[in-house]
PDB file of N, CA and C in Angstrom:
ATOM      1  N   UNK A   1      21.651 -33.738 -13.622  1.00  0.00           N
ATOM      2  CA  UNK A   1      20.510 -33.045 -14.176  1.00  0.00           C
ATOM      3  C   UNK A   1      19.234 -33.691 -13.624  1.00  0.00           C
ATOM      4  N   UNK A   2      18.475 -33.081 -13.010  1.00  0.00           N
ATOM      5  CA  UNK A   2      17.171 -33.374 -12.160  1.00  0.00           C
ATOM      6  C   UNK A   2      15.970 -33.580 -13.387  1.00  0.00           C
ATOM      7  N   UNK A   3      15.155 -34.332 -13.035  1.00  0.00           N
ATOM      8  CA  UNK A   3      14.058 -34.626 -13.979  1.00  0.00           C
ATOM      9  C   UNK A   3      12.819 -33.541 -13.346  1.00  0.00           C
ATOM     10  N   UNK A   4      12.097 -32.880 -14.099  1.00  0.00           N
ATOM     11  CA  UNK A   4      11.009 -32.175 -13.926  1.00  0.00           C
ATOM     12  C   UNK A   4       9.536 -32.340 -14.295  1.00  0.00           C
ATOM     13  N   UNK A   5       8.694 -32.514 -13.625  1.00  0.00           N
ATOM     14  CA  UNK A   5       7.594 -32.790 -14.578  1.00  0.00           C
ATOM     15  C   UNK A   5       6.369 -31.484 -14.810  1.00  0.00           C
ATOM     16  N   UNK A   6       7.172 -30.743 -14.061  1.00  0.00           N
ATOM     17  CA  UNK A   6       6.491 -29.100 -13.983  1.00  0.00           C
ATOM     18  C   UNK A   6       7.155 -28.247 -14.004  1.00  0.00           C
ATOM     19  N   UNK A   7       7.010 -27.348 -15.069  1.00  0.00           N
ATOM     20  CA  UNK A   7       7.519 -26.315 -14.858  1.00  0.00           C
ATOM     21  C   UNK A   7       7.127 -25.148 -14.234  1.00  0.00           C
ATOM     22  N   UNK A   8       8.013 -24.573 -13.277  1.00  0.00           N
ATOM     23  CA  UNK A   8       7.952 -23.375 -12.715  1.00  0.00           C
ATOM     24  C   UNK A   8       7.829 -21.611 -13.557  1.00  0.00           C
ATOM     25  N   UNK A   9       6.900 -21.460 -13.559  1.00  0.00           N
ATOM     26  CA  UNK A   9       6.870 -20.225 -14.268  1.00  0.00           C
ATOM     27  C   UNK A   9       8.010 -19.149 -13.748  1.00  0.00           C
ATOM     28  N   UNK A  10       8.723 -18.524 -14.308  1.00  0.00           N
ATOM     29  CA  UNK A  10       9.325 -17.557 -13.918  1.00  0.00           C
ATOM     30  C   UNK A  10       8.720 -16.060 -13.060  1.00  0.00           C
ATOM     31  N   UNK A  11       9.497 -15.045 -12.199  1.00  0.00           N
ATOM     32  CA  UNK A  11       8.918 -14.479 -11.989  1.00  0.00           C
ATOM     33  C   UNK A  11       8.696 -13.382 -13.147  1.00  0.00           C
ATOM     34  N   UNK A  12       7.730 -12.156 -12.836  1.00  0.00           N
ATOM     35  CA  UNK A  12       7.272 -11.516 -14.008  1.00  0.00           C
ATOM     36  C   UNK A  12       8.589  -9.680 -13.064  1.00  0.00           C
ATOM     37  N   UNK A  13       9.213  -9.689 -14.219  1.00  0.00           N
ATOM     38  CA  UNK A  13       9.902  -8.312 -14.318  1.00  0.00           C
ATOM     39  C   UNK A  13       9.247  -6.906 -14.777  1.00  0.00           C
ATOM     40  N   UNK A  14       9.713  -5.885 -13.863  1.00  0.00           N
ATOM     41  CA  UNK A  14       8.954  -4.696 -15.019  1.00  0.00           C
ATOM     42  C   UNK A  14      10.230  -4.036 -14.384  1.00  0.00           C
ATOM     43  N   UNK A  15       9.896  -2.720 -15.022  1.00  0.00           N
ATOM     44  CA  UNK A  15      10.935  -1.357 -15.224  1.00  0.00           C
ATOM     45  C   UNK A  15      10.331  -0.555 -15.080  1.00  0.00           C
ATOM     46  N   UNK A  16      10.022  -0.450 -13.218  1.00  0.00           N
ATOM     47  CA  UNK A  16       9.622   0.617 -12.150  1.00  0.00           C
ATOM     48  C   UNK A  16      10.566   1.504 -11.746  1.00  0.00           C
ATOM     49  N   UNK A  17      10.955   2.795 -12.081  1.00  0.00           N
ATOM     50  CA  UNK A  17      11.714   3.390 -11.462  1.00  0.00           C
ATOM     51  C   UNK A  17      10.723   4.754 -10.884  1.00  0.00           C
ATOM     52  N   UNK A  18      11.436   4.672  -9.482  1.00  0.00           N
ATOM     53  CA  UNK A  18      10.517   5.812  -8.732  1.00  0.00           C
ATOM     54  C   UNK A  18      10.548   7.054  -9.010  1.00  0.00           C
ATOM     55  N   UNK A  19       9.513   7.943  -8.908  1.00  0.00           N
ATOM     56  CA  UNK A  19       9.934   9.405  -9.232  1.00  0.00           C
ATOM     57  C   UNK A  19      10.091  10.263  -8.109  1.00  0.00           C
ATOM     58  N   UNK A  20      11.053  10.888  -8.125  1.00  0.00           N
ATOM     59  CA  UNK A  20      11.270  11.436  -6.955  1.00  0.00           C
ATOM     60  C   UNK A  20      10.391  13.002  -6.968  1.00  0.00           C
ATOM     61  N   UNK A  21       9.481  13.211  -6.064  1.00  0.00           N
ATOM     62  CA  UNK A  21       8.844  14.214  -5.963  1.00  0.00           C
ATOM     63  C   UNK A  21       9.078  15.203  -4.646  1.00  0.00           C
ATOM     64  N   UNK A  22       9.268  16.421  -4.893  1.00  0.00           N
ATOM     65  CA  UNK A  22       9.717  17.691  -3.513  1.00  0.00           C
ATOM     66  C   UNK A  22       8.409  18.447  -3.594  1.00  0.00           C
ATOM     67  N   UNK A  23       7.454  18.388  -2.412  1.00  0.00           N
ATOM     68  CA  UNK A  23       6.514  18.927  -2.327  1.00  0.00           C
ATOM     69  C   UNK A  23       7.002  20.633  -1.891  1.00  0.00           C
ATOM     70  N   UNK A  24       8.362  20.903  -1.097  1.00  0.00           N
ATOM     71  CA  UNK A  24       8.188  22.100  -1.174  1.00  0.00           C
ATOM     72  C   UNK A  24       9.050  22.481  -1.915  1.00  0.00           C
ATOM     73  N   UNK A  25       9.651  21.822  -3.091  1.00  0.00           N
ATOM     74  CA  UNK A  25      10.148  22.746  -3.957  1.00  0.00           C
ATOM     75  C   UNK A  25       8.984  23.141  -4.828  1.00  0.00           C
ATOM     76  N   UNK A  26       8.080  22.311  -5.379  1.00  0.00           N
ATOM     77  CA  UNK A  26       6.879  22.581  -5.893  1.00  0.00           C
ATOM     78  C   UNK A  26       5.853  23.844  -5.069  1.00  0.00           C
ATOM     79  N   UNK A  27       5.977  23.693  -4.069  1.00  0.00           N
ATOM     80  CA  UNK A  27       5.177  25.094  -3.209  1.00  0.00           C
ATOM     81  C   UNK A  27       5.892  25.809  -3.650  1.00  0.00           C
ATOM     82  N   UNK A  28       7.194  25.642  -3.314  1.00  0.00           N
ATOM     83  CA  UNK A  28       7.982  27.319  -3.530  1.00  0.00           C
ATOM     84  C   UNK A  28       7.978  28.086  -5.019  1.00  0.00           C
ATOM     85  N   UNK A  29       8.251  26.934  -5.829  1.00  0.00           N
ATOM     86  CA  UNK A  29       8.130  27.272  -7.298  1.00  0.00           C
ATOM     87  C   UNK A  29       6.898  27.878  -7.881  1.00  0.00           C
ATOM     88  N   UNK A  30       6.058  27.592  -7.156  1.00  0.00           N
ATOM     89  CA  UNK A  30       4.201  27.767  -7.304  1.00  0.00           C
ATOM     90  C   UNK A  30       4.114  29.332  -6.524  1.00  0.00           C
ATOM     91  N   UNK A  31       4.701  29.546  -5.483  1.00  0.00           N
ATOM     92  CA  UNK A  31       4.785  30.563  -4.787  1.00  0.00           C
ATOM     93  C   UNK A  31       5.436  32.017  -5.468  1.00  0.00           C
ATOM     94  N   UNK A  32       6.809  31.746  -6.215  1.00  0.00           N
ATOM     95  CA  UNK A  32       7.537  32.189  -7.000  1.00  0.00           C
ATOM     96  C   UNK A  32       6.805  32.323  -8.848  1.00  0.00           C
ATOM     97  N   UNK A  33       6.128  32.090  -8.851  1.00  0.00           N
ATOM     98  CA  UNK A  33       5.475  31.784 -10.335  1.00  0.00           C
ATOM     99  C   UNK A  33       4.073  32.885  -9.998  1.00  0.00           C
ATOM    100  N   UNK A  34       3.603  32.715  -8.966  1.00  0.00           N
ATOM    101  CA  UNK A  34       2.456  33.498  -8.235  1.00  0.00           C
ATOM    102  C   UNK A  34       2.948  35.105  -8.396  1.00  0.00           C
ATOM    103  N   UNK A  35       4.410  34.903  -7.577  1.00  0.00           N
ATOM    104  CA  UNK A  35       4.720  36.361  -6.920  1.00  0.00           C
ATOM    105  C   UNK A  35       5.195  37.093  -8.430  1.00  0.00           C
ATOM    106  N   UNK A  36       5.676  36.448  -9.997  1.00  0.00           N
ATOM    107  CA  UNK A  36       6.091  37.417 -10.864  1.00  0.00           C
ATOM    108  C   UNK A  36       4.657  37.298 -11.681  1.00  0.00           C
ATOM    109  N   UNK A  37       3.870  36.673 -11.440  1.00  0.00           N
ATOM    110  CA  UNK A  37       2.453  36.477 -12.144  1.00  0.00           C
ATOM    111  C   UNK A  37       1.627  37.745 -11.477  1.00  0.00           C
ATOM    112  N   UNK A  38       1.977  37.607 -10.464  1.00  0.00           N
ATOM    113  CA  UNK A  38       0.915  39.066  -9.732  1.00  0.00           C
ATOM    114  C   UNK A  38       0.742  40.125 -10.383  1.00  0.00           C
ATOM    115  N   UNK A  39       1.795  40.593 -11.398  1.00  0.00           N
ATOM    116  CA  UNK A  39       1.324  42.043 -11.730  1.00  0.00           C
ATOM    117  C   UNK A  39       0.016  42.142 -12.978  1.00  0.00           C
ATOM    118  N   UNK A  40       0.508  40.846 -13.502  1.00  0.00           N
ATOM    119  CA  UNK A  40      -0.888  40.769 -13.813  1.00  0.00           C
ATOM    120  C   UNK A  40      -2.508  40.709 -13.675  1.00  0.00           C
ATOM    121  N   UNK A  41      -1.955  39.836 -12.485  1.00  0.00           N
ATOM    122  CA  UNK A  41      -3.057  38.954 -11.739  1.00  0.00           C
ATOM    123  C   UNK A  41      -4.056  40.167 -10.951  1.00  0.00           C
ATOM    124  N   UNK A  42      -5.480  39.729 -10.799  1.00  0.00           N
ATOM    125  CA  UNK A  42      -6.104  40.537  -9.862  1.00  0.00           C
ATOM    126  C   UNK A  42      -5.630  40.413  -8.412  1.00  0.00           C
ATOM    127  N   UNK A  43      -4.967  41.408  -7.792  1.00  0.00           N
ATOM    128  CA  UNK A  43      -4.900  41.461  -6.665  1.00  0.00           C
ATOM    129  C   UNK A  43      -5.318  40.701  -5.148  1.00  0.00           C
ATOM    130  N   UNK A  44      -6.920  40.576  -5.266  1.00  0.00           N
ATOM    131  CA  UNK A  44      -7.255  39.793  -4.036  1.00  0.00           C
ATOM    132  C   UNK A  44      -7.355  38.472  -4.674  1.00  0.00           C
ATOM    133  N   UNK A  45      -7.366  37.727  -6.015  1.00  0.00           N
ATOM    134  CA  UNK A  45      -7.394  36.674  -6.281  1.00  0.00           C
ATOM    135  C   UNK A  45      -5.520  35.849  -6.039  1.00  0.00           C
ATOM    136  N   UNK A  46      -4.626  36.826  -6.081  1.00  0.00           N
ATOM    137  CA  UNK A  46      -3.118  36.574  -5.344  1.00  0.00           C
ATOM    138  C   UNK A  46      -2.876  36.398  -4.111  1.00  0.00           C
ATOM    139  N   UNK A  47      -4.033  37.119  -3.695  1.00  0.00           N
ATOM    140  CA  UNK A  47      -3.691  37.088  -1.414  1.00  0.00           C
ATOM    141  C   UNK A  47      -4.440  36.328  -1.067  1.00  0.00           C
ATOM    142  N   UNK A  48      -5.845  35.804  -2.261  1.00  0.00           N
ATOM    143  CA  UNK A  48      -6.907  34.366  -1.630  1.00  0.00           C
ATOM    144  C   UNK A  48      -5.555  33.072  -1.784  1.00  0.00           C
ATOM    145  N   UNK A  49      -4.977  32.963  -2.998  1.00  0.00           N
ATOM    146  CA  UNK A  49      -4.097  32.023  -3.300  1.00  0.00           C
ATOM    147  C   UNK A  49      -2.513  31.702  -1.879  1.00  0.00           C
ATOM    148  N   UNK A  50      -2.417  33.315  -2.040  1.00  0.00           N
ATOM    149  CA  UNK A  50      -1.145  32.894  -0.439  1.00  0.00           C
ATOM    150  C   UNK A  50      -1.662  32.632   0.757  1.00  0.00           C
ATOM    151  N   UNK A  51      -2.655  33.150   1.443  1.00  0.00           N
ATOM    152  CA  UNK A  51      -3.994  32.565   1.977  1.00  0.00           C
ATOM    153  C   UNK A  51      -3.638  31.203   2.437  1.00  0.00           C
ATOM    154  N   UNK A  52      -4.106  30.671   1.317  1.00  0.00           N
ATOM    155  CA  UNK A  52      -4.390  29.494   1.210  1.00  0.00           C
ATOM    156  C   UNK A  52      -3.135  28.335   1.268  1.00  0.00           C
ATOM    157  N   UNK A  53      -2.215  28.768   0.953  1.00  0.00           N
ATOM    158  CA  UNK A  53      -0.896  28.266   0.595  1.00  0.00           C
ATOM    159  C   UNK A  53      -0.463  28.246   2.182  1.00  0.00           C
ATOM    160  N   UNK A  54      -0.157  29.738   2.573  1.00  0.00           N
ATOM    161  CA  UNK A  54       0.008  29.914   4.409  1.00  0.00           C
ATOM    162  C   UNK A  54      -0.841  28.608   5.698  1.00  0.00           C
ATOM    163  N   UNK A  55      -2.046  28.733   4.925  1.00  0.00           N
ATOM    164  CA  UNK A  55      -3.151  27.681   6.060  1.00  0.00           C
ATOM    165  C   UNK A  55      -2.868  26.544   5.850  1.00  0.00           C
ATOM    166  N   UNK A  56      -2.516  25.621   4.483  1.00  0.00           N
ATOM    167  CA  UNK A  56      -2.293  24.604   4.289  1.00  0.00           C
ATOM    168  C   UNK A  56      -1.011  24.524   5.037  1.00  0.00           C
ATOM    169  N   UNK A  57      -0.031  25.013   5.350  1.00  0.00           N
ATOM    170  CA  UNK A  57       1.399  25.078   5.595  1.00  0.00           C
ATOM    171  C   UNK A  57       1.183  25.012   7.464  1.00  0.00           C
ATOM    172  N   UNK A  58       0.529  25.651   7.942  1.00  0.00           N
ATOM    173  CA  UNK A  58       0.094  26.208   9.303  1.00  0.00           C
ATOM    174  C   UNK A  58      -0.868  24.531   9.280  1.00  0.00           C
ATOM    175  N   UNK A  59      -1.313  24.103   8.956  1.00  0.00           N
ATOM    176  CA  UNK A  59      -2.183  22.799   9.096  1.00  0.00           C
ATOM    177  C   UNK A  59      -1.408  21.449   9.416  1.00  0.00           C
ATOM    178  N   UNK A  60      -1.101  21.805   8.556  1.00  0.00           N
ATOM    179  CA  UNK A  60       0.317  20.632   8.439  1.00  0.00           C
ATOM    180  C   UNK A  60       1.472  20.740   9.424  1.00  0.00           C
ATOM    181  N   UNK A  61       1.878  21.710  10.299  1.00  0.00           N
ATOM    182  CA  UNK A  61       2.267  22.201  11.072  1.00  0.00           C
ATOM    183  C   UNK A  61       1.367  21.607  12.613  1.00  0.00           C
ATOM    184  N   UNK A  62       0.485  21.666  12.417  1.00  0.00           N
ATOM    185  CA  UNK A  62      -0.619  21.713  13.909  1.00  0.00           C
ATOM    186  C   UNK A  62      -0.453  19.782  13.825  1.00  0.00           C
ATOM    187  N   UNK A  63      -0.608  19.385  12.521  1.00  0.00           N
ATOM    188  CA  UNK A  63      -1.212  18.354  12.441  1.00  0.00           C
ATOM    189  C   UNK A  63       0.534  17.464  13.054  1.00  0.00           C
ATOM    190  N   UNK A  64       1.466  17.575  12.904  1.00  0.00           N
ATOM    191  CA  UNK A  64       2.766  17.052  13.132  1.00  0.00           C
ATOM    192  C   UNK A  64       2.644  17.451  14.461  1.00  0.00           C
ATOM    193  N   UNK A  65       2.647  18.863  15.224  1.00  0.00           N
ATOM    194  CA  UNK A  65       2.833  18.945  16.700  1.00  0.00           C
ATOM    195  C   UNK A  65       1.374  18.036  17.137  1.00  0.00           C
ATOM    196  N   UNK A  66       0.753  17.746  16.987  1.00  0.00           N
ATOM    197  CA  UNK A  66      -0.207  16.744  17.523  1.00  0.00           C
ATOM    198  C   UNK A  66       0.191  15.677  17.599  1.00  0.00           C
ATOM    199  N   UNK A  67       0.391  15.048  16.685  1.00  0.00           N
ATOM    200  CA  UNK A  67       1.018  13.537  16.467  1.00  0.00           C
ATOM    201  C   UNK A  67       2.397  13.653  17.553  1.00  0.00           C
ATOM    202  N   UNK A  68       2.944  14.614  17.613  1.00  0.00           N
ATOM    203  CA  UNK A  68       4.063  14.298  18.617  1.00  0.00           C
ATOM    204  C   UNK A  68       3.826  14.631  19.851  1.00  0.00           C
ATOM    205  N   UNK A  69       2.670  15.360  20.273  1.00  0.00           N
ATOM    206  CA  UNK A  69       2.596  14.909  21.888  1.00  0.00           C
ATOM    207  C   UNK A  69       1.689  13.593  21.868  1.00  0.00           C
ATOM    208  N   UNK A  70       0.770  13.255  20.590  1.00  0.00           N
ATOM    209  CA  UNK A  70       0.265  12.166  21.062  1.00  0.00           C
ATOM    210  C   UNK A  70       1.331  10.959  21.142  1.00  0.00           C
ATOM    211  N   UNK A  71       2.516  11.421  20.651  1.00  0.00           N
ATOM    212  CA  UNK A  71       3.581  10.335  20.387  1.00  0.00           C
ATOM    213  C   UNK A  71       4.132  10.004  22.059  1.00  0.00           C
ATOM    214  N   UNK A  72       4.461  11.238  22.540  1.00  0.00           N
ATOM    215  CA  UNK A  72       4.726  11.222  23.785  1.00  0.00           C
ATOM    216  C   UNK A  72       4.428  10.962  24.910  1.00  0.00           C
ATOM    217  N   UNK A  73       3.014  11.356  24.870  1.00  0.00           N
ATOM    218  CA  UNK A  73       1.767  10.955  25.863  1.00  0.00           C
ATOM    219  C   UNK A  73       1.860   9.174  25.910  1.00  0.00           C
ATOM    220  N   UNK A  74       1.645   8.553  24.860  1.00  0.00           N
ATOM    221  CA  UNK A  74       1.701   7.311  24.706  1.00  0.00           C
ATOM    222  C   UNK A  74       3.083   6.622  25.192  1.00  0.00           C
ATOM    223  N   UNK A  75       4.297   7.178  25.138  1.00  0.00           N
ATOM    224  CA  UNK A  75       5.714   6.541  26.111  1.00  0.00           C
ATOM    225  C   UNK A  75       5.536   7.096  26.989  1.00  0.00           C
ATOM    226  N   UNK A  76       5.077   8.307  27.326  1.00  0.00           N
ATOM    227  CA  UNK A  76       5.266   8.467  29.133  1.00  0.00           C
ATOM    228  C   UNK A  76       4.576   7.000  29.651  1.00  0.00           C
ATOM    229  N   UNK A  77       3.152   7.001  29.470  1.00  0.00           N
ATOM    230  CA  UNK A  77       2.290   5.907  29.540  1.00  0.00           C
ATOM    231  C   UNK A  77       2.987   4.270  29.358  1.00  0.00           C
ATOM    232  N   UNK A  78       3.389   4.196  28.844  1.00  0.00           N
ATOM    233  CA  UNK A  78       4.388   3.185  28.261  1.00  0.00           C
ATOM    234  C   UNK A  78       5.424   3.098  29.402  1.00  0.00           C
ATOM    235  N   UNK A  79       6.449   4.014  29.719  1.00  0.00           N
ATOM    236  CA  UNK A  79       7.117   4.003  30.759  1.00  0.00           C
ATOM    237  C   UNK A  79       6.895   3.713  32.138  1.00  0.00           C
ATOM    238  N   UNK A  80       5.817   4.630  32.589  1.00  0.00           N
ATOM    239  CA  UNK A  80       5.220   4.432  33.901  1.00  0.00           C
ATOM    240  C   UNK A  80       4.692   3.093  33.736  1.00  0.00           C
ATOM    241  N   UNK A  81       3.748   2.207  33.400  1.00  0.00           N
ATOM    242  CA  UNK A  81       3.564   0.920  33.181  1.00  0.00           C
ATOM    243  C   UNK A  81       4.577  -0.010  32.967  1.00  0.00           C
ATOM    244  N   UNK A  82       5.823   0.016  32.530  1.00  0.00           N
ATOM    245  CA  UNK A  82       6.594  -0.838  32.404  1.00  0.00           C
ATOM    246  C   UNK A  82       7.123  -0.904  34.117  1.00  0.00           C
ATOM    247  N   UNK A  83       7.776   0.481  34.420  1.00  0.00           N
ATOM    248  CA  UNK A  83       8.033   0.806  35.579  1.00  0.00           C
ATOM    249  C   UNK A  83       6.890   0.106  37.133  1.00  0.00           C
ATOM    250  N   UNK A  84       5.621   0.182  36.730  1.00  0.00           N
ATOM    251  CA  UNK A  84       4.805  -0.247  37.570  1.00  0.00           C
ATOM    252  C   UNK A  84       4.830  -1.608  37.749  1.00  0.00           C
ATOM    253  N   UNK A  85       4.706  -2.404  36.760  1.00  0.00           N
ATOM    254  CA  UNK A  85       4.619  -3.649  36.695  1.00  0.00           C
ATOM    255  C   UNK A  85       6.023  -4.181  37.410  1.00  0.00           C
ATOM    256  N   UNK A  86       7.523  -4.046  36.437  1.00  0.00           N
ATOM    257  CA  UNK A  86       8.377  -4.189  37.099  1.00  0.00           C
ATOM    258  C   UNK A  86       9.306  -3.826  38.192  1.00  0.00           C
ATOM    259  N   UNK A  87       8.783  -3.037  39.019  1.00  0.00           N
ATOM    260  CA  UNK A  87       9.518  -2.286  39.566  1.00  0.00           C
ATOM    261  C   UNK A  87       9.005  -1.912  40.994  1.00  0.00           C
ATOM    262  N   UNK A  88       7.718  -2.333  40.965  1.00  0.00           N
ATOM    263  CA  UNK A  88       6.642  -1.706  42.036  1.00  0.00           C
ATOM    264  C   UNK A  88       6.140  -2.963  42.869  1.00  0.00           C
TER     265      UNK A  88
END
């Protein structure tokens, strides 16, 4: 048995559990909630809402094919330079 003259605080515990969130089940459900809500709903205030739903979707779309030619652009670059240095 070791002698101590300090004690070590323990670490501090909690009870984090993650929530799992589906952004397009939530679109779709939102989409579906829209489309049996419509007959109520004013008309162009339903096609501003899909609109909007479509562009965000189309954005997010542009914004991923960007990132992947900039992904690409950057290893071609990467390649030819490795290639230059060693090889040339």
């Amino acid at each position: 048995m070791a002698l101590t003259f300090f004690k070590t605080p323990k670490n501090k515990q909690f009870n984090y559990r993650p929530v799992y969130w589906d952004k397009a089940k939530e679109e779709r459900d939102k989409r579906l909630k829209t489309a049996f809500e419509e007959k109520d709903k004013d008309y162009s205030e339903a096609l501003r809402e899909r609109m909007d739903m479509r562009w965000r979707r189309g954005a997010l779309n542009r914004t991923r094919r960007n990132t992947n030619i900039r992904f690409l652009a950057v290893l071609i670059f990467m390649v030819l330079l490795f290639y230059y240095i060693f090889f040339h």
